[in-house]
N, C-alpha and C. Protein backbone atom coordinates (compact mmCIF):
# COMPACT_ATOMS: atom_id res chain seq x y z
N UNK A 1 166.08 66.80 131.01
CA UNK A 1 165.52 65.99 129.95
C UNK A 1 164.12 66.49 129.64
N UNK A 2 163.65 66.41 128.41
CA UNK A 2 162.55 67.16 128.05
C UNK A 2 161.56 65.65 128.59
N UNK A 3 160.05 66.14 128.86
CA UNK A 3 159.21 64.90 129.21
C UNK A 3 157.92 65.29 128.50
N UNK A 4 157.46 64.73 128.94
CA UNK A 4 155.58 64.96 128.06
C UNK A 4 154.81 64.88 129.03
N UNK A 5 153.82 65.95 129.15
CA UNK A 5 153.69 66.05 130.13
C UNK A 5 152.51 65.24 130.27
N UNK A 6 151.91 64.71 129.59
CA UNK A 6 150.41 63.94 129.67
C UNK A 6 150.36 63.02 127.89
N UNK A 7 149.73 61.93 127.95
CA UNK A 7 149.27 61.71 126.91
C UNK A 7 148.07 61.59 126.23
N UNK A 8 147.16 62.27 127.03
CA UNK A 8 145.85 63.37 126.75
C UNK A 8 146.36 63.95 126.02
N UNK A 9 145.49 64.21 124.40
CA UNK A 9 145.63 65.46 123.43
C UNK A 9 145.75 66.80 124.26
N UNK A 10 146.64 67.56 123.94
CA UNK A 10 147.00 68.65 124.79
C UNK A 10 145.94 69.78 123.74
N UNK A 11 146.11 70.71 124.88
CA UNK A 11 145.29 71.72 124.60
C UNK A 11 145.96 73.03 124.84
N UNK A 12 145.95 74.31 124.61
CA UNK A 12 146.42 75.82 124.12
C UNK A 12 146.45 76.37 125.59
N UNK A 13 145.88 75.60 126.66
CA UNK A 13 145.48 76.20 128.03
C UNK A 13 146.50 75.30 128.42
N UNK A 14 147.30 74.28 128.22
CA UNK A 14 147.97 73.38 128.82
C UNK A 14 149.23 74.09 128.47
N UNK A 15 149.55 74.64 127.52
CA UNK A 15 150.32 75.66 127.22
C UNK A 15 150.63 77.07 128.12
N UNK A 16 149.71 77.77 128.46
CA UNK A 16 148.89 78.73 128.90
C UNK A 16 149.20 78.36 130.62
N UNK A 17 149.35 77.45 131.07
CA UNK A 17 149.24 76.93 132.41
C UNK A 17 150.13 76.08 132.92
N UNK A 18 151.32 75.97 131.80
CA UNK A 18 152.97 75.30 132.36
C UNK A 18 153.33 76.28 133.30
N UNK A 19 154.16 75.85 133.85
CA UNK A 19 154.77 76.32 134.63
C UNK A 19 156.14 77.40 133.89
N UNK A 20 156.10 78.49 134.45
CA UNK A 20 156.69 79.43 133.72
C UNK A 20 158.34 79.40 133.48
N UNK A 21 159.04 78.69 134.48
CA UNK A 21 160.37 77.87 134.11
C UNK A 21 160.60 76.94 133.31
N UNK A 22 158.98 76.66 132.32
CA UNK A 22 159.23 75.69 131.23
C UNK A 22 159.25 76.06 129.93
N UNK A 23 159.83 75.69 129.03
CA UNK A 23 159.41 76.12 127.74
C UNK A 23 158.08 74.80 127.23
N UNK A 24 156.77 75.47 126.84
CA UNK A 24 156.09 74.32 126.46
C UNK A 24 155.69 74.59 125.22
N UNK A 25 155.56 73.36 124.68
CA UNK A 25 154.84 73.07 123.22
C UNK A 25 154.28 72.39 123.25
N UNK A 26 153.15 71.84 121.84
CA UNK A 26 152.47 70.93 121.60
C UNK A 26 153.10 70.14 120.36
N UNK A 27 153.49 69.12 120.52
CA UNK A 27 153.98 68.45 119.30
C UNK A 27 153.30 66.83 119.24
N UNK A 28 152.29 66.81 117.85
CA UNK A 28 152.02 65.75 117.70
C UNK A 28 150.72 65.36 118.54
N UNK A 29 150.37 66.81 119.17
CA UNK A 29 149.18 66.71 120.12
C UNK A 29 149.16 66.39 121.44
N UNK A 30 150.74 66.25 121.72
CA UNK A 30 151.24 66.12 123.33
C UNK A 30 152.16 67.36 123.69
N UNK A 31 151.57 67.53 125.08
CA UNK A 31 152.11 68.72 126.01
C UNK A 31 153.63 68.14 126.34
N UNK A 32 154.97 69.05 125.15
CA UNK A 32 155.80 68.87 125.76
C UNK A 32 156.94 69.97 126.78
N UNK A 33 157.27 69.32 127.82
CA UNK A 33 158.04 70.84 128.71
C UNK A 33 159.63 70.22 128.64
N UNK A 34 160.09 71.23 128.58
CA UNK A 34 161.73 71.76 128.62
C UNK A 34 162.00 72.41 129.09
N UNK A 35 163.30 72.57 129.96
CA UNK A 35 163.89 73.84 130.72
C UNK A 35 164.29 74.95 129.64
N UNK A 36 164.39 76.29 130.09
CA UNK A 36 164.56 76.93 129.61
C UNK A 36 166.17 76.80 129.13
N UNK A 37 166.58 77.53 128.14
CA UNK A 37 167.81 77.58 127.98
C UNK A 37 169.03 77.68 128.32
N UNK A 38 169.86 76.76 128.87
CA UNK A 38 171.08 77.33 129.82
C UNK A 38 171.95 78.33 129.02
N UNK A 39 173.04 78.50 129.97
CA UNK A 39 173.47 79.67 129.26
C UNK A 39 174.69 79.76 128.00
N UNK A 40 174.78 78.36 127.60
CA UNK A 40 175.70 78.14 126.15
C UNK A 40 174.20 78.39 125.43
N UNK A 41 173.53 77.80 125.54
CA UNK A 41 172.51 78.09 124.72
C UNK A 41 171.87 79.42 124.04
N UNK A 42 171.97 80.26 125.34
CA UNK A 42 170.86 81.23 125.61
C UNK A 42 172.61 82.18 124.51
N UNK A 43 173.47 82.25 125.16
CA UNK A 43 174.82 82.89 124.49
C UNK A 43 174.30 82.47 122.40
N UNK A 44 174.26 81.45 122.42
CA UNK A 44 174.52 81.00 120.97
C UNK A 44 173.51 81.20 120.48
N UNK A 45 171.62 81.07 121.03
CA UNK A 45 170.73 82.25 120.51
C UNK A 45 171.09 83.94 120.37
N UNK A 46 171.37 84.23 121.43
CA UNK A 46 171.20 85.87 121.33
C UNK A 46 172.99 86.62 120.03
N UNK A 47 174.17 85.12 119.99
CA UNK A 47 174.72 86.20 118.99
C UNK A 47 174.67 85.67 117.86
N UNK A 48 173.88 84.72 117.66
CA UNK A 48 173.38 84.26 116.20
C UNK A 48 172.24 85.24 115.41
N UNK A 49 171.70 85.88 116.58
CA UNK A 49 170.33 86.90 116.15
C UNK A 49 171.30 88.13 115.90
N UNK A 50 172.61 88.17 116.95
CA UNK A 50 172.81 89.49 116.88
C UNK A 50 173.52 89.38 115.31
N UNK A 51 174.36 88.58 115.27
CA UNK A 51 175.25 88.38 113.55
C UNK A 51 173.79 88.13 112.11
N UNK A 52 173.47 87.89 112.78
CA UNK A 52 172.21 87.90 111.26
C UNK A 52 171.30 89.50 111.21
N UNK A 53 171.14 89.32 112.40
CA UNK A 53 169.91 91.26 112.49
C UNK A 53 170.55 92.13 111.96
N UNK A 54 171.75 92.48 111.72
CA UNK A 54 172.09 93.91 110.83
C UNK A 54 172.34 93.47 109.99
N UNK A 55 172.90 92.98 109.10
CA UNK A 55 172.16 92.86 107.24
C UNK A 55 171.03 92.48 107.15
N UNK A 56 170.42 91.87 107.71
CA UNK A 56 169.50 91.02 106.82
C UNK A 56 168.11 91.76 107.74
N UNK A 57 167.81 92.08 109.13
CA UNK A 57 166.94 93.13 109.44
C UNK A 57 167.13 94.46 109.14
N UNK A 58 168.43 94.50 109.93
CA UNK A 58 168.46 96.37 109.80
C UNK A 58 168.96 97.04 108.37
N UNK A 59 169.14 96.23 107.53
CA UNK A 59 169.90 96.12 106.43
C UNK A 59 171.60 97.00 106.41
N UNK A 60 172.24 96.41 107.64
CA UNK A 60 173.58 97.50 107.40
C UNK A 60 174.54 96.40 107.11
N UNK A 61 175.09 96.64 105.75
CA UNK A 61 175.55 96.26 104.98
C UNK A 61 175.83 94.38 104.46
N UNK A 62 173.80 95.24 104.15
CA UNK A 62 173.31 93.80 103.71
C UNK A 62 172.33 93.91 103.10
N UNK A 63 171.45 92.72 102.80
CA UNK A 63 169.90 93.42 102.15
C UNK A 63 169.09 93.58 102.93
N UNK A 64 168.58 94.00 103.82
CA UNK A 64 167.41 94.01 104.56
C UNK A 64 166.86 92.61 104.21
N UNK A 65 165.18 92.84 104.73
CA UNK A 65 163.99 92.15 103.96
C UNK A 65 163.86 91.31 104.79
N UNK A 66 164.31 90.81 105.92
CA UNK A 66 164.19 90.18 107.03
C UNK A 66 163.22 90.64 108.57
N UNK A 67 162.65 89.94 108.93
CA UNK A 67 162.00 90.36 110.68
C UNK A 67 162.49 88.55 111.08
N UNK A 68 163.11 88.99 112.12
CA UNK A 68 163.11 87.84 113.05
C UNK A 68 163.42 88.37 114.39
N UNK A 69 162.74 87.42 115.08
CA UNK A 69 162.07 86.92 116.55
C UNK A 69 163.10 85.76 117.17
N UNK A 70 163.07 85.93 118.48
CA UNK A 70 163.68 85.33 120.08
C UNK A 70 162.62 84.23 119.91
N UNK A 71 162.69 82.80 120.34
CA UNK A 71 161.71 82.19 120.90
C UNK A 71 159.70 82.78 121.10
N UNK A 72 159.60 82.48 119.94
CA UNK A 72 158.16 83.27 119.64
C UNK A 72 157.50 81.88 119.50
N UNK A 73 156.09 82.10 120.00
CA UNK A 73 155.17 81.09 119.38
C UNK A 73 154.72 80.89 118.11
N UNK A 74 155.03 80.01 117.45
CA UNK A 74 154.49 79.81 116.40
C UNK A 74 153.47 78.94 116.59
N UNK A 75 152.18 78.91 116.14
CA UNK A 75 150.55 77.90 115.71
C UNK A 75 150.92 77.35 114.91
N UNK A 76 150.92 75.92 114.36
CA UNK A 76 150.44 75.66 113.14
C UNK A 76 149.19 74.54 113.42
N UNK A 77 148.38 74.76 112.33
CA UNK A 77 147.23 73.32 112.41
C UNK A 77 146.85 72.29 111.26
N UNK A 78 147.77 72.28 110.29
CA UNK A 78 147.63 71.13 109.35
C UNK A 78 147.27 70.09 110.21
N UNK A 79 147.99 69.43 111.02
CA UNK A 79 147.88 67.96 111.99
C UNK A 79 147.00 68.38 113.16
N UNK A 80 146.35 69.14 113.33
CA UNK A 80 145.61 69.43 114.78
C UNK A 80 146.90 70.62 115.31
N UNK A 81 146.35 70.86 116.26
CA UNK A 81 147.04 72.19 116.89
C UNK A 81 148.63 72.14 117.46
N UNK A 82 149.43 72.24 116.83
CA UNK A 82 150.88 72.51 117.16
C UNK A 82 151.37 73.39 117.64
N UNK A 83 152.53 73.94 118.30
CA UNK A 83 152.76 74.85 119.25
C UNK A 83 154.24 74.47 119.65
N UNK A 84 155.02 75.47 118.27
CA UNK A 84 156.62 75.21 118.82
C UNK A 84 157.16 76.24 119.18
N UNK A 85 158.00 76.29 119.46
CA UNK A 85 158.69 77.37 120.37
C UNK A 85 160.56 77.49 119.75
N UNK A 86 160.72 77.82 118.69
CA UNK A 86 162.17 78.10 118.05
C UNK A 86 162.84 79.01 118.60
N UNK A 87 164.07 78.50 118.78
CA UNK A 87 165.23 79.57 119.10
C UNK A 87 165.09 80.92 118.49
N UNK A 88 165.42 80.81 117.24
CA UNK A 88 165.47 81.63 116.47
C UNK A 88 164.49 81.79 115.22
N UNK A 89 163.42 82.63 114.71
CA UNK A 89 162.70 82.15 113.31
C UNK A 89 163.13 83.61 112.26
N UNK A 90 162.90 83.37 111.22
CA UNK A 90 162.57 84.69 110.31
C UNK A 90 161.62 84.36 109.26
N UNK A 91 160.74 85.78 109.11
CA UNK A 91 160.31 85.87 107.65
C UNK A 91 160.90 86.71 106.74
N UNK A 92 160.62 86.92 105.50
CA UNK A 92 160.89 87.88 104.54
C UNK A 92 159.78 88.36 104.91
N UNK A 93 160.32 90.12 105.10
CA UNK A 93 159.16 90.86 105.20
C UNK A 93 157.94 90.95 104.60
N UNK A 94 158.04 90.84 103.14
CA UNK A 94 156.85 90.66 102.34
C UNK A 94 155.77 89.65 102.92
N UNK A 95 156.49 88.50 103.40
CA UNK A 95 155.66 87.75 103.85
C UNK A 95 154.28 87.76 105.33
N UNK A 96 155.59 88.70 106.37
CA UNK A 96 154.90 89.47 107.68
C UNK A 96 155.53 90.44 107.36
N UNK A 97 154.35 91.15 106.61
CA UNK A 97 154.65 92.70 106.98
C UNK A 97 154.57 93.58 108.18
N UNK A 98 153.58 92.69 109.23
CA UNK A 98 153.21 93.60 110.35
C UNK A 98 153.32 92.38 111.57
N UNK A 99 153.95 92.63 112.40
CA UNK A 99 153.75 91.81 114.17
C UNK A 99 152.19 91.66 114.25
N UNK A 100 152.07 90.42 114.15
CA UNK A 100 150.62 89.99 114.95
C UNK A 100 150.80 90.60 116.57
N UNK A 101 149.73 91.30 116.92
CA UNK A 101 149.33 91.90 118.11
C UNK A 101 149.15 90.01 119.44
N UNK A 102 148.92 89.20 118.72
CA UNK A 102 149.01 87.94 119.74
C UNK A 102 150.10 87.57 120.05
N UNK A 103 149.82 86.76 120.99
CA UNK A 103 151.26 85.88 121.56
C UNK A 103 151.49 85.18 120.62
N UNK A 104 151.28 84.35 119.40
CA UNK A 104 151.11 83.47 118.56
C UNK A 104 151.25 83.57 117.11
N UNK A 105 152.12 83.45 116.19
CA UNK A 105 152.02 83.69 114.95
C UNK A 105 151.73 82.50 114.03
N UNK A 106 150.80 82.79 113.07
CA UNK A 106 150.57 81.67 112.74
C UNK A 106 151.07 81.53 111.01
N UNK A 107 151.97 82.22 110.89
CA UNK A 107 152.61 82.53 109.11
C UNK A 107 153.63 81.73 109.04
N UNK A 108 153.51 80.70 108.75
CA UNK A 108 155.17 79.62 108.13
C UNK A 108 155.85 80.40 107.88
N UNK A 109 157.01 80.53 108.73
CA UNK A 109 158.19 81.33 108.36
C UNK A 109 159.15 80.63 107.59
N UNK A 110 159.84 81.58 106.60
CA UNK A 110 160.82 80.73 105.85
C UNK A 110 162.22 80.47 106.20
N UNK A 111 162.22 80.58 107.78
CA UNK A 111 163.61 79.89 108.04
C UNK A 111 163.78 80.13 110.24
N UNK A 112 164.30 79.35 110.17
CA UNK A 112 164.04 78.55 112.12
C UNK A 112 165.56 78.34 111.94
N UNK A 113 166.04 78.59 113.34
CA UNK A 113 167.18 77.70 113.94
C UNK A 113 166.98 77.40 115.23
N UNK A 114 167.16 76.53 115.32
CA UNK A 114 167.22 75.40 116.65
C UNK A 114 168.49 75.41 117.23
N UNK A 115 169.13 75.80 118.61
CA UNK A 115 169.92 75.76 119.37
C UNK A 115 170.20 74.67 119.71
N UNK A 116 171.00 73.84 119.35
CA UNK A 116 170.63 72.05 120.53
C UNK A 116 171.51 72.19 121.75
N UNK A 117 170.97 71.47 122.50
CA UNK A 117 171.11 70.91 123.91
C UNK A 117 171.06 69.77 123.99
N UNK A 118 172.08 69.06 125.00
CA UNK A 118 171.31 67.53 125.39
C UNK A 118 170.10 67.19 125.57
N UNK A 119 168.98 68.76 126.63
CA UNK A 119 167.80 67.88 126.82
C UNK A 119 166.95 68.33 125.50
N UNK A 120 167.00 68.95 124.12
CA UNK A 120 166.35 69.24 123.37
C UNK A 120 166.85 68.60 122.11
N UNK A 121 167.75 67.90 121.78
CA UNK A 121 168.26 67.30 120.23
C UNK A 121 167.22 66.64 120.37
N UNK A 122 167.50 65.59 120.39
CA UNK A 122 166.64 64.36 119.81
C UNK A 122 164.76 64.89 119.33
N UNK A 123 164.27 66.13 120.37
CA UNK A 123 162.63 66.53 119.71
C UNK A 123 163.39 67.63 118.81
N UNK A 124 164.60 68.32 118.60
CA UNK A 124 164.33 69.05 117.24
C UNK A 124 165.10 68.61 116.59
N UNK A 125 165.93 67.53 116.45
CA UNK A 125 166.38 66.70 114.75
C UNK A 125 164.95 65.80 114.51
N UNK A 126 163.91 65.24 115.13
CA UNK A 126 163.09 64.27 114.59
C UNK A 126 161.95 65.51 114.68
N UNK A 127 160.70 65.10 115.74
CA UNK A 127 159.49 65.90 115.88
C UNK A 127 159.69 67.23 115.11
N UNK A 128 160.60 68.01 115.87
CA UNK A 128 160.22 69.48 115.37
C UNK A 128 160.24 69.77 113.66
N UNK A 129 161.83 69.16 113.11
CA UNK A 129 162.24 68.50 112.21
C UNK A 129 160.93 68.51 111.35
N UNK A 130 160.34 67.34 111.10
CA UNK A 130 159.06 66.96 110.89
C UNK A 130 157.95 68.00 110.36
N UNK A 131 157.85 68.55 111.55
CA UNK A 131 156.85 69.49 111.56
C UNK A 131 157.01 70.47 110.56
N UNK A 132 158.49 71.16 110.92
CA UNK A 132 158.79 72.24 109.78
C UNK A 132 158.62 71.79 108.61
N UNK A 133 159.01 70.62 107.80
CA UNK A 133 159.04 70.02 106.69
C UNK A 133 156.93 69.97 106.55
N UNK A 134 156.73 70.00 106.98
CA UNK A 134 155.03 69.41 106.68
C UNK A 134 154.18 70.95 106.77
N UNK A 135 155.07 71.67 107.33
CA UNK A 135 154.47 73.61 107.39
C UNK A 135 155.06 74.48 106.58
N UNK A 136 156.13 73.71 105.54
CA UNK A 136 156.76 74.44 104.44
C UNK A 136 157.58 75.22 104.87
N UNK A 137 158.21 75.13 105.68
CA UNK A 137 159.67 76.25 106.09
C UNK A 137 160.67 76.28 105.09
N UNK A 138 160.91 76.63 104.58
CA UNK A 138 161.74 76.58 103.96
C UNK A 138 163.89 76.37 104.10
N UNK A 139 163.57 76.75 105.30
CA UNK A 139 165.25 76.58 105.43
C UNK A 139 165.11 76.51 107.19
N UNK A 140 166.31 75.11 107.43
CA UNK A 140 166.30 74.88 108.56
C UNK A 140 167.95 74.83 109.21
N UNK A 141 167.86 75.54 110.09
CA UNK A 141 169.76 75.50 110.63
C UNK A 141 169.72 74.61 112.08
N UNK A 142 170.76 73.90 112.23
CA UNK A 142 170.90 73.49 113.89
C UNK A 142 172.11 74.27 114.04
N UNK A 143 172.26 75.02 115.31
CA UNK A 143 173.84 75.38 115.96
C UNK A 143 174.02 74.40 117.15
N UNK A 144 175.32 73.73 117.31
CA UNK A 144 175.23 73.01 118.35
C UNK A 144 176.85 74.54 119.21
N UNK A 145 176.38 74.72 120.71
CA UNK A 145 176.76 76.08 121.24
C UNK A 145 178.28 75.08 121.61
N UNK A 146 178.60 74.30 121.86
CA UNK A 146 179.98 73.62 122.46
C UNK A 146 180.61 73.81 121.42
N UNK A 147 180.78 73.00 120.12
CA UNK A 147 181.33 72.66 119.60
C UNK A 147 181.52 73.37 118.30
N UNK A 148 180.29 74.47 117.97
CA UNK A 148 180.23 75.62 117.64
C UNK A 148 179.59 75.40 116.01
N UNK A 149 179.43 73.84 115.98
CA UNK A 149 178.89 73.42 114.48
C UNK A 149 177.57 73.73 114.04
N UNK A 150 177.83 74.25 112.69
CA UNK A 150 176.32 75.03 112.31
C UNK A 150 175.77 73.93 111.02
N UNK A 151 174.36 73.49 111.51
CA UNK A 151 174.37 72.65 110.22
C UNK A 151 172.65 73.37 109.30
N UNK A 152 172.90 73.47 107.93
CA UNK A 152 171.90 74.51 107.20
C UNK A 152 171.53 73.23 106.33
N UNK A 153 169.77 73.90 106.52
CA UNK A 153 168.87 72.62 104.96
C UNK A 153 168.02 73.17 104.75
N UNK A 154 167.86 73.20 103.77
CA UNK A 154 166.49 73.57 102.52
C UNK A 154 165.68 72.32 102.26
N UNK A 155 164.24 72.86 102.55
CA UNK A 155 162.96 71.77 101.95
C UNK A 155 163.12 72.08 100.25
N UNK A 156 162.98 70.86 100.04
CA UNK A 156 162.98 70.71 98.86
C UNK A 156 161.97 69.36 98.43
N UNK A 157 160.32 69.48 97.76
CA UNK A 157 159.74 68.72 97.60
C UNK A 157 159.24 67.93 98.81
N UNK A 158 159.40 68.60 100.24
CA UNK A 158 158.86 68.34 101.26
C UNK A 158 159.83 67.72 102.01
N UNK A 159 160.98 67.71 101.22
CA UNK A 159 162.01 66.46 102.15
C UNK A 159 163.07 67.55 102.24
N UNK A 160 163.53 67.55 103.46
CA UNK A 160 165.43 68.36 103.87
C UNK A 160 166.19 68.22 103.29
N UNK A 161 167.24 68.62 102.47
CA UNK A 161 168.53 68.38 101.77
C UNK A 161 169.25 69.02 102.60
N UNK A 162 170.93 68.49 103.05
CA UNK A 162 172.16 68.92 103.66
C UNK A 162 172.30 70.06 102.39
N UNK A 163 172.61 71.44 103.05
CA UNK A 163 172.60 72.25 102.60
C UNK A 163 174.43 73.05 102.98
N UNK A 164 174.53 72.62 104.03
CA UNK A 164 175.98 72.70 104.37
C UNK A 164 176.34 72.20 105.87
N UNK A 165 177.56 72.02 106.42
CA UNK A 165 178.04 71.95 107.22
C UNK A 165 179.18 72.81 107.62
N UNK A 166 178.97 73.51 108.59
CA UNK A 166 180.45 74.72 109.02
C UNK A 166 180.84 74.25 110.59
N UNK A 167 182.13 74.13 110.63
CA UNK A 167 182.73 74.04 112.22
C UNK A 167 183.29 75.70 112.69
N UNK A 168 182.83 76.63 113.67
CA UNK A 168 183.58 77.92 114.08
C UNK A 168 184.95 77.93 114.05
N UNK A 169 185.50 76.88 114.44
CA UNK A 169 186.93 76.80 114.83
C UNK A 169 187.56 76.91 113.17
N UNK A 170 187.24 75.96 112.09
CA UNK A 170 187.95 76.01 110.69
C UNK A 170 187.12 76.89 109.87
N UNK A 171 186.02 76.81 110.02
CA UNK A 171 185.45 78.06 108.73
C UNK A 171 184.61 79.07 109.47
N UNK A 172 185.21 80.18 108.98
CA UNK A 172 184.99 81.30 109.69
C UNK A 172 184.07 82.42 108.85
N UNK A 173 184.04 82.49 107.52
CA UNK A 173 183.71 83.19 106.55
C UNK A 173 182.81 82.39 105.38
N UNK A 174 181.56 82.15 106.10
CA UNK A 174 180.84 80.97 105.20
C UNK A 174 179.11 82.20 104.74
N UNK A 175 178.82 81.24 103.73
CA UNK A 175 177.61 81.65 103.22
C UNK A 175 176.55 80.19 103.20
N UNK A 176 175.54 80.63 103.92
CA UNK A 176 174.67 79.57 103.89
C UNK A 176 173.12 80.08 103.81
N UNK A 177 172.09 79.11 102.92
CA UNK A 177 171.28 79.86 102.80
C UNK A 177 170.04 79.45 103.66
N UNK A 178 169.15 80.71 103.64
CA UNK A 178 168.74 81.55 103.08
C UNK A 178 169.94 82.62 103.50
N UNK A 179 170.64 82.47 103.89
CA UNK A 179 171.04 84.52 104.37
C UNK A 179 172.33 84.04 103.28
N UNK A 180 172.60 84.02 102.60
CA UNK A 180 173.85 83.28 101.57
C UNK A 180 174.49 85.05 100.71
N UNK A 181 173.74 86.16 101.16
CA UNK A 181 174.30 87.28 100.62
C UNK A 181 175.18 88.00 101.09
N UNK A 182 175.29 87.72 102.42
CA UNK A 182 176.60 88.12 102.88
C UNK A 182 177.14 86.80 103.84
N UNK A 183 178.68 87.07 103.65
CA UNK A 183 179.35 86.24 104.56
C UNK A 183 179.11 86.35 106.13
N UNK A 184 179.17 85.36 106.51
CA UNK A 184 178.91 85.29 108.07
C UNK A 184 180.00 84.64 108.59
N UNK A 185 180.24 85.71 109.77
CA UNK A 185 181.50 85.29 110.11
C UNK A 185 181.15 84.66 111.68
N UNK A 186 181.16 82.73 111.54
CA UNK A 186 180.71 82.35 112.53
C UNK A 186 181.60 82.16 113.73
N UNK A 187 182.74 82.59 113.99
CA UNK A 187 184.41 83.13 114.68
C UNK A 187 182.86 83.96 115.93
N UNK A 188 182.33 85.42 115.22
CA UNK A 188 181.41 86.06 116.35
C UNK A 188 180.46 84.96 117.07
N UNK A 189 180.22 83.90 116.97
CA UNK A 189 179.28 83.52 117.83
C UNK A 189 179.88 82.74 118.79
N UNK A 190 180.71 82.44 118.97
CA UNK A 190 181.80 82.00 120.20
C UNK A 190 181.88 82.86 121.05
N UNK A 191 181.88 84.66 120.88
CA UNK A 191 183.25 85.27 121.42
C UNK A 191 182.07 85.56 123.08
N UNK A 192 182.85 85.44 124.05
CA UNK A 192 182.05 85.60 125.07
C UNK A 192 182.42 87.00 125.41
């Protein structure tokens, strides 16, 4: 279960000084820790990156114009200092043209997916949720790794719109956006 670790405004060193079996963030100005990813999880990050990275990074037979990142820090500070930690993020290159040399990026990326877990739903459908909507992300996915359901939304006027819903098991050959230029065949993110 994810906990908080104090309700003292957290600080970048409280981050800096979790314990390294945790994943930590700051959300809302509290130090929160989570276990790291088990391994439906850690499976349904690494072939969700792998089915999106060749069109849309490497551009093979796709458009390029993509960089995305494993669990990277993202900064943001509209609300005081935030500090999330996404499964999955991307920009359009134009946007990061170059890897910040820090641990920390601080460029609203235009699109996150969140892996859920029992001990992580509830802080990324609400908090994290939230956050992205108020840092302008533009497109937000949940994969849940059991049951294999992918759910996609676009900010629109600051608020999320259902953008689609796909189950692995019945739709196999879906387009959802932002990556909506080639079909994705979500059948690969099951296959062990």
């Amino acid at each position: 279960m994810a906990r908080l670790a104090s309700k003292m405004r957290a600080t970048y060193d409280d981050v800096v000084n979790a314990p390294d079996h945790l994943v930590a963030e700051i959300l809302a100005g509290e130090l929160v820790l989570t276990p790291r990813p088990a391994p439906p999880q850690a499976l349904a990050e690494a072939r969700l990156y792998q089915l999106l990275a060749a069109p849309f990074v490497d551009a093979v037979a796709g458009p390029g114009g993509w960089v995305m990142l494993q669990e990277v820090e993202l900064h943001f500070s509209t609300g005081g200092l935030e500090v999330l930690v996404p499964d999955v993020v991307g920009w359009l290159r134009a946007r990061l043209p170059e890897l910040p040399k820090t641990a920390a990026i601080t460029v609203t990326p235009d699109w996150v997916c969140e892996v859920l877990s029992p001990r992580t739903e509830k802080i990324d459908r609400a908090r994290k949720m939230e956050i992205y909507a108020r840092e302008g992300v533009g497109h937000l996915w949940f994969l849940e790794p059991v049951t294999w359901r992918l759910e996609a939304y676009s900010l629109s006027g600051g608020v999320w719109q259902a953008a689609g819903v796909w189950d692995a098991a019945a739709d196999r050959a879906i387009r959802a956006v932002p990556f909506d230029a080639v079909a994705l065949d979500l059948g690969n993110l099951s296959r062990w």
